[in-house]
C-alpha atoms as a PDB file:
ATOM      1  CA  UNK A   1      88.652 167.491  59.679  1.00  0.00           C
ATOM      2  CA  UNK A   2      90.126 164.822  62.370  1.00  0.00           C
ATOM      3  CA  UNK A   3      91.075 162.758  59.768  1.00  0.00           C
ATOM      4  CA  UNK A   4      92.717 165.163  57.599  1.00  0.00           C
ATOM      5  CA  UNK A   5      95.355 166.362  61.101  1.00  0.00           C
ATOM      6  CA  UNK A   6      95.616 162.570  61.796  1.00  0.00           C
ATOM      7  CA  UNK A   7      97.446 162.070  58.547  1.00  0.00           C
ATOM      8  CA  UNK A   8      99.229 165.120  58.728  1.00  0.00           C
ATOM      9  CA  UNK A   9     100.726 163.779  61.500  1.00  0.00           C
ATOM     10  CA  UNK A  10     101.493 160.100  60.892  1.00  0.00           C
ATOM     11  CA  UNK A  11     102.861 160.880  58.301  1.00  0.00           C
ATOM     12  CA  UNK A  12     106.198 163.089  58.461  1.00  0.00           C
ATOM     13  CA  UNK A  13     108.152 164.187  55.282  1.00  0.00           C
ATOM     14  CA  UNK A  14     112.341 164.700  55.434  1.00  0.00           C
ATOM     15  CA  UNK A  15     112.832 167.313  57.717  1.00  0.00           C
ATOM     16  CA  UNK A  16     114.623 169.600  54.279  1.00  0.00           C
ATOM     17  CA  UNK A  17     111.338 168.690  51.742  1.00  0.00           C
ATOM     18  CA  UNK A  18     111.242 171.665  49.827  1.00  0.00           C
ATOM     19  CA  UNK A  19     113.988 173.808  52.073  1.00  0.00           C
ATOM     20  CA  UNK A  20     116.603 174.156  49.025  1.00  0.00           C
ATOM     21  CA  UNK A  21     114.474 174.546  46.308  1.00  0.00           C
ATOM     22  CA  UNK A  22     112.500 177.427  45.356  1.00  0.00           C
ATOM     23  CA  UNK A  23     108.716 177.315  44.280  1.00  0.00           C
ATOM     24  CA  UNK A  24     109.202 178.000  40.732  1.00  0.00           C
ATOM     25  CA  UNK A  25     110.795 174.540  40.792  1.00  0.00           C
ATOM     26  CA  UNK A  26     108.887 172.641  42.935  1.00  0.00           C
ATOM     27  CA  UNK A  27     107.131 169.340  42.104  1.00  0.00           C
ATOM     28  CA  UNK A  28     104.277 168.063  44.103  1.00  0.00           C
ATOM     29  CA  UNK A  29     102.981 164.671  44.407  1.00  0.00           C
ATOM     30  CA  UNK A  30      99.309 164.146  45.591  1.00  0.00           C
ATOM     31  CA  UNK A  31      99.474 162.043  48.882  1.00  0.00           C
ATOM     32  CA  UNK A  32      95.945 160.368  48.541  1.00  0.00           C
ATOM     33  CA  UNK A  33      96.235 159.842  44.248  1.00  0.00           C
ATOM     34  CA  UNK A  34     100.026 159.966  43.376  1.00  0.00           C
ATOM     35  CA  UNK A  35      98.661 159.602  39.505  1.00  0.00           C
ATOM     36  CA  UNK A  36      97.875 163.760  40.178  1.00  0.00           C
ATOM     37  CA  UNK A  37     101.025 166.362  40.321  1.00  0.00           C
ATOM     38  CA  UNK A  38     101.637 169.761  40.618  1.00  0.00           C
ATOM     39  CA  UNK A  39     105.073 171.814  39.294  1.00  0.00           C
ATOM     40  CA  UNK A  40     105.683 175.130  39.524  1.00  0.00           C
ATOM     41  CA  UNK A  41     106.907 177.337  36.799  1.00  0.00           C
ATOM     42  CA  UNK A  42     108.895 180.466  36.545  1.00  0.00           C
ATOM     43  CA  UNK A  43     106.508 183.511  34.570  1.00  0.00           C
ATOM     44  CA  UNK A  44     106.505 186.728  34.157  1.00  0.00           C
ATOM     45  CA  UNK A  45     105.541 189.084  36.838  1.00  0.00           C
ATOM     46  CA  UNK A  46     102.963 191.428  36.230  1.00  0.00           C
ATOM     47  CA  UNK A  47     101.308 194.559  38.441  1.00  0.00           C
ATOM     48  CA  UNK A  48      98.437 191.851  39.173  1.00  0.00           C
ATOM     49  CA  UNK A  49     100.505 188.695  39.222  1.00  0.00           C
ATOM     50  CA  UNK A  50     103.488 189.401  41.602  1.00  0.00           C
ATOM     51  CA  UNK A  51     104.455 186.019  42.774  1.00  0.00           C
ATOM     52  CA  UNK A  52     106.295 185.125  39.353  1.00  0.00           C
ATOM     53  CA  UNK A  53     105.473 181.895  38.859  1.00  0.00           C
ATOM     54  CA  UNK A  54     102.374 179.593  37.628  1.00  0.00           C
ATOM     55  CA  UNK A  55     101.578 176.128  38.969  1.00  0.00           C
ATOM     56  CA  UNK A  56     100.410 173.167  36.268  1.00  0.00           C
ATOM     57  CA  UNK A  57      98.244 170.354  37.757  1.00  0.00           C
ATOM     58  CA  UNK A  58      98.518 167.383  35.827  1.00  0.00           C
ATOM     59  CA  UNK A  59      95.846 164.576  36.097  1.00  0.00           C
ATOM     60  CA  UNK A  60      97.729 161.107  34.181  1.00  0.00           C
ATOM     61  CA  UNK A  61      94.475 159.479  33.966  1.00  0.00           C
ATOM     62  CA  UNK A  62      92.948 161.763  31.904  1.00  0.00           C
ATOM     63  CA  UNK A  63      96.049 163.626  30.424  1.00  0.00           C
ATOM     64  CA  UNK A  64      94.708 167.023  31.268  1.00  0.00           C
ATOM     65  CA  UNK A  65      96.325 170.219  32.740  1.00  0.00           C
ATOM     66  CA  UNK A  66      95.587 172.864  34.766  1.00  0.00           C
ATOM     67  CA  UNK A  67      96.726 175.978  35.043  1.00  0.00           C
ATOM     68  CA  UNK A  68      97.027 178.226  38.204  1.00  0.00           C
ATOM     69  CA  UNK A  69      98.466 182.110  39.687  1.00  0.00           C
ATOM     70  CA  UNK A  70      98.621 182.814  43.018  1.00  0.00           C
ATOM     71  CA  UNK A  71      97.092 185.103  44.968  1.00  0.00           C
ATOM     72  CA  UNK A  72      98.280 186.566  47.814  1.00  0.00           C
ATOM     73  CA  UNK A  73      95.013 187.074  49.357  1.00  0.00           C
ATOM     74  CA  UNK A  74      95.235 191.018  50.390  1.00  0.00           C
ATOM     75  CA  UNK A  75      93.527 191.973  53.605  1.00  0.00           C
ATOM     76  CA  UNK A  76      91.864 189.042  54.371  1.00  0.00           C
ATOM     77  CA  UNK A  77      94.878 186.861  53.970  1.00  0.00           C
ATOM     78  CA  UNK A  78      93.191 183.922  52.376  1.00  0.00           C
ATOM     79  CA  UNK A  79      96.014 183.169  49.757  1.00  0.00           C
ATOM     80  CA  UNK A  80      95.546 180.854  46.904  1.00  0.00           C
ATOM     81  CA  UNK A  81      95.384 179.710  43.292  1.00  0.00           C
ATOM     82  CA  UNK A  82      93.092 181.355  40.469  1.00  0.00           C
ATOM     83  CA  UNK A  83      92.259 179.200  37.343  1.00  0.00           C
ATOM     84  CA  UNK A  84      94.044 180.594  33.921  1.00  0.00           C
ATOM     85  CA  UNK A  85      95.183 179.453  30.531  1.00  0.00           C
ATOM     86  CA  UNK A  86      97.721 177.836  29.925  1.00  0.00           C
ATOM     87  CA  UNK A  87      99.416 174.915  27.242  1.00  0.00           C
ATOM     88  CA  UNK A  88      96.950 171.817  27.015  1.00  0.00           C
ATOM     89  CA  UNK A  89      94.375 174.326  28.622  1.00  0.00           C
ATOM     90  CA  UNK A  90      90.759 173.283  27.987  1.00  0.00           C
ATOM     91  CA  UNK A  91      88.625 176.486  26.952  1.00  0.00           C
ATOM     92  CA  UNK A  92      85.695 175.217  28.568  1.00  0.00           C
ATOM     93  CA  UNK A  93      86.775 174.732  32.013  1.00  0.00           C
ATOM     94  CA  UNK A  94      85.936 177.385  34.892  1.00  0.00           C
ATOM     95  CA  UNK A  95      87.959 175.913  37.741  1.00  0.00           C
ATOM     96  CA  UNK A  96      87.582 179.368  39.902  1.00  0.00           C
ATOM     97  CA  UNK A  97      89.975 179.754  42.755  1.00  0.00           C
ATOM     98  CA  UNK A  98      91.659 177.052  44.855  1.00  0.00           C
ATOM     99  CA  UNK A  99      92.478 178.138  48.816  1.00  0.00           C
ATOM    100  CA  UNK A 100      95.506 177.626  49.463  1.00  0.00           C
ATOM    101  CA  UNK A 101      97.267 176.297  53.066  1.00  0.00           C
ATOM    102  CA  UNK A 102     101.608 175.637  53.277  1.00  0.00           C
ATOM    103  CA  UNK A 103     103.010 173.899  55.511  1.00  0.00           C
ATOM    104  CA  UNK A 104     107.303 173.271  56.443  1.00  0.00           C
ATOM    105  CA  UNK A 105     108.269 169.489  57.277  1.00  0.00           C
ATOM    106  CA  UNK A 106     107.115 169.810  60.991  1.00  0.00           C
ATOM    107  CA  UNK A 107     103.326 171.034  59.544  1.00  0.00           C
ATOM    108  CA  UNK A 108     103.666 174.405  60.887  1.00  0.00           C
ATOM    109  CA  UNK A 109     101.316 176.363  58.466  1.00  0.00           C
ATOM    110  CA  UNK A 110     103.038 178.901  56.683  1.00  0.00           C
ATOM    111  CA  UNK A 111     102.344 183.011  57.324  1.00  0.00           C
ATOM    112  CA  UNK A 112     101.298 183.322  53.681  1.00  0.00           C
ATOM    113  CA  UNK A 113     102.221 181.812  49.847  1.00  0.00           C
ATOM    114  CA  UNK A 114     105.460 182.082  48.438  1.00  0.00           C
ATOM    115  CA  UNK A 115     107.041 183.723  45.892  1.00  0.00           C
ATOM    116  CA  UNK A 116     109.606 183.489  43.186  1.00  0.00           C
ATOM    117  CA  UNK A 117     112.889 182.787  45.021  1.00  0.00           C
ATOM    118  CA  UNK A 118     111.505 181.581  48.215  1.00  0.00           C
ATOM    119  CA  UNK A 119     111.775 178.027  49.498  1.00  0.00           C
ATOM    120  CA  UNK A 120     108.993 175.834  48.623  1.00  0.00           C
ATOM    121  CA  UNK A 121     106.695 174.211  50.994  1.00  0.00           C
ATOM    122  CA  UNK A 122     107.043 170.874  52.102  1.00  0.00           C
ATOM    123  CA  UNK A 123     103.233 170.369  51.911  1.00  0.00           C
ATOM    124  CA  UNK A 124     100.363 172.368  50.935  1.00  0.00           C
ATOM    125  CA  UNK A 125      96.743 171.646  51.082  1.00  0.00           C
ATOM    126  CA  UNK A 126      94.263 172.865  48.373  1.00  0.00           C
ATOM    127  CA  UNK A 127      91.493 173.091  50.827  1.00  0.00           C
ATOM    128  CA  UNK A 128      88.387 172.930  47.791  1.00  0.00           C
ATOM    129  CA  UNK A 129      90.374 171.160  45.037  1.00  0.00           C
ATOM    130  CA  UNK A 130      87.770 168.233  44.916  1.00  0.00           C
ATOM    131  CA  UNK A 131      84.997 170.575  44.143  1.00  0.00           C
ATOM    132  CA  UNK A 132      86.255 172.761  41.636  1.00  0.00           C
ATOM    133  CA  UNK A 133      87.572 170.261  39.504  1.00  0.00           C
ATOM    134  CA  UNK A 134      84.289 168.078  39.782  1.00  0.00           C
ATOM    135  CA  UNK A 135      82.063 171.260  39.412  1.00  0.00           C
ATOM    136  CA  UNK A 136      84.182 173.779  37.421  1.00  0.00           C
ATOM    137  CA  UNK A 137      84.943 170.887  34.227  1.00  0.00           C
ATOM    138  CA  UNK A 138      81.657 170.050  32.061  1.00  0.00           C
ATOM    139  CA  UNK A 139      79.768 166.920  32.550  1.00  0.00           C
ATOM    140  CA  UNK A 140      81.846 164.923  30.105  1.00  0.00           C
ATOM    141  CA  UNK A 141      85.029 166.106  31.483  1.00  0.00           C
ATOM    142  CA  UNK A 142      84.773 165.736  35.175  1.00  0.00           C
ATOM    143  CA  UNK A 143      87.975 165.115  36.651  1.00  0.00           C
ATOM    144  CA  UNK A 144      87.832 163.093  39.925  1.00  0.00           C
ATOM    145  CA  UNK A 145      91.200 164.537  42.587  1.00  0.00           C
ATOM    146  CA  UNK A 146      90.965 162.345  44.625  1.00  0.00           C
ATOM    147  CA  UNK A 147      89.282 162.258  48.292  1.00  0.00           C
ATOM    148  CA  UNK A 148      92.047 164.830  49.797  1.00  0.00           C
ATOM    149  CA  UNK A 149      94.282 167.520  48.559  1.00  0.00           C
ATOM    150  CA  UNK A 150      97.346 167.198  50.562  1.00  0.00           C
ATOM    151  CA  UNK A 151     100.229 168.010  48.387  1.00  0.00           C
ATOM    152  CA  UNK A 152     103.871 166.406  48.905  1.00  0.00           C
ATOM    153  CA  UNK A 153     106.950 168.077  47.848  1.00  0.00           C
ATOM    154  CA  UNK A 154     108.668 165.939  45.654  1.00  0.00           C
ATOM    155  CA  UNK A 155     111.583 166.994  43.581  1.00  0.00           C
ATOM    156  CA  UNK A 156     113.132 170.176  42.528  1.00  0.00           C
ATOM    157  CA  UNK A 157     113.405 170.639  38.605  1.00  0.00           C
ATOM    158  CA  UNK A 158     115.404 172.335  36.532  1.00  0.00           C
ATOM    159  CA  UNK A 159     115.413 175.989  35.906  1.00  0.00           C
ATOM    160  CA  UNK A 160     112.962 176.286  32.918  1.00  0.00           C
ATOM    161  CA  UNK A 161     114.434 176.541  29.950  1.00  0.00           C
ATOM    162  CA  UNK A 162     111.967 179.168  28.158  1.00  0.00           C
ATOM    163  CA  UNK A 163     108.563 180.305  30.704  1.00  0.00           C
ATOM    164  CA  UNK A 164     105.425 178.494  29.448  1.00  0.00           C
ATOM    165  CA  UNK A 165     102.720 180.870  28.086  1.00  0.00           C
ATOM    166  CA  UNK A 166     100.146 181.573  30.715  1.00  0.00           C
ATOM    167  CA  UNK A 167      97.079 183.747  30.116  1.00  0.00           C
ATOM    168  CA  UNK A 168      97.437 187.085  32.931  1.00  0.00           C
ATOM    169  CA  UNK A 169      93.891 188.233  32.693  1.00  0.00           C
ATOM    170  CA  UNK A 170      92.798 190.662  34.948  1.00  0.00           C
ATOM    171  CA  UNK A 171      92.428 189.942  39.172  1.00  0.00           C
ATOM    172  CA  UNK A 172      88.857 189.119  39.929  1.00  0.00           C
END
């Protein structure tokens, strides 16, 4: 736990990281294995999925992607990121949900996750990341993220062109 504060502050991002640019467009960089990203992608909203947008997780080693929605997390405001289906998608994998912690430049935690249209964090943490990719992926498959799961805003893409398909199954 000490370590994971010291980092957060020794290491300061530019105080606009993510200001200008809203989720939807937002690329990530992991800080601790830059070979893993995350971008955000403009979907559909749904009565279940609200937020409007999807996050991919891309592991370069392996070539695989992962597909995410966000949760809000309701009452007990605990937001963060279910598993889905999305392009590249491996049937087999059962990632669960990732908890999810934002944070501006200054690594004031955000009041909850974003949605379509609002700025994008400057960092986010994906508090059990390393488990549910070396747990939730069969034995063949395990996909090693890396020791933490501190997130760097990176870049701001273009507006997508045409929303990738991403299963909406039902809340758990």
């Amino acid at each position: 736990m000490f370590a994971v504060i010291a980092v957060l502050l020794l290491s300061p991002a530019p105080q606009d990281a993510g200001q200008d640019c809203p989720i939807e467009r937002a690329q990530y960089v992991l800080r601790a294995m830059p070979t893993i990203t995350a971008q955000f992608h403009a979907v559909p909203r749904t009565d279940q999925w609200r937020s409007g947008y999807a996050m991919e997780m891309r592991f370069e080693e392996t070539g695989r992607r992962y597909w995410w929605l966000p949760d809000p997390g309701g009452s007990a405001d605990n937001p963060g990121f279910y598993f889905t289906r999305g392009p590249g998608s491996a049937v087999t994998d059962n990632l669960g949900r990732l908890d999810f912690f934002g944070f501006d430049s200054d690594y004031t935690m955000l009041a909850s996750i974003p949605v379509a249209g609002e700025p994008a964090p400057a960092h986010f943490l994906l508090y059990n990341m390393r488990a549910a990719y070396w747990y939730g992926t069969p034995g063949d498959r395990r996909e090693d993220a890396g020791p933490r799961s501190l997130f760097d805003f990176a870049a701001c893409a273009a507006p997508d062109k045409s929303p990738p398909a991403v299963e909406m199954p039902e809340m758990p």
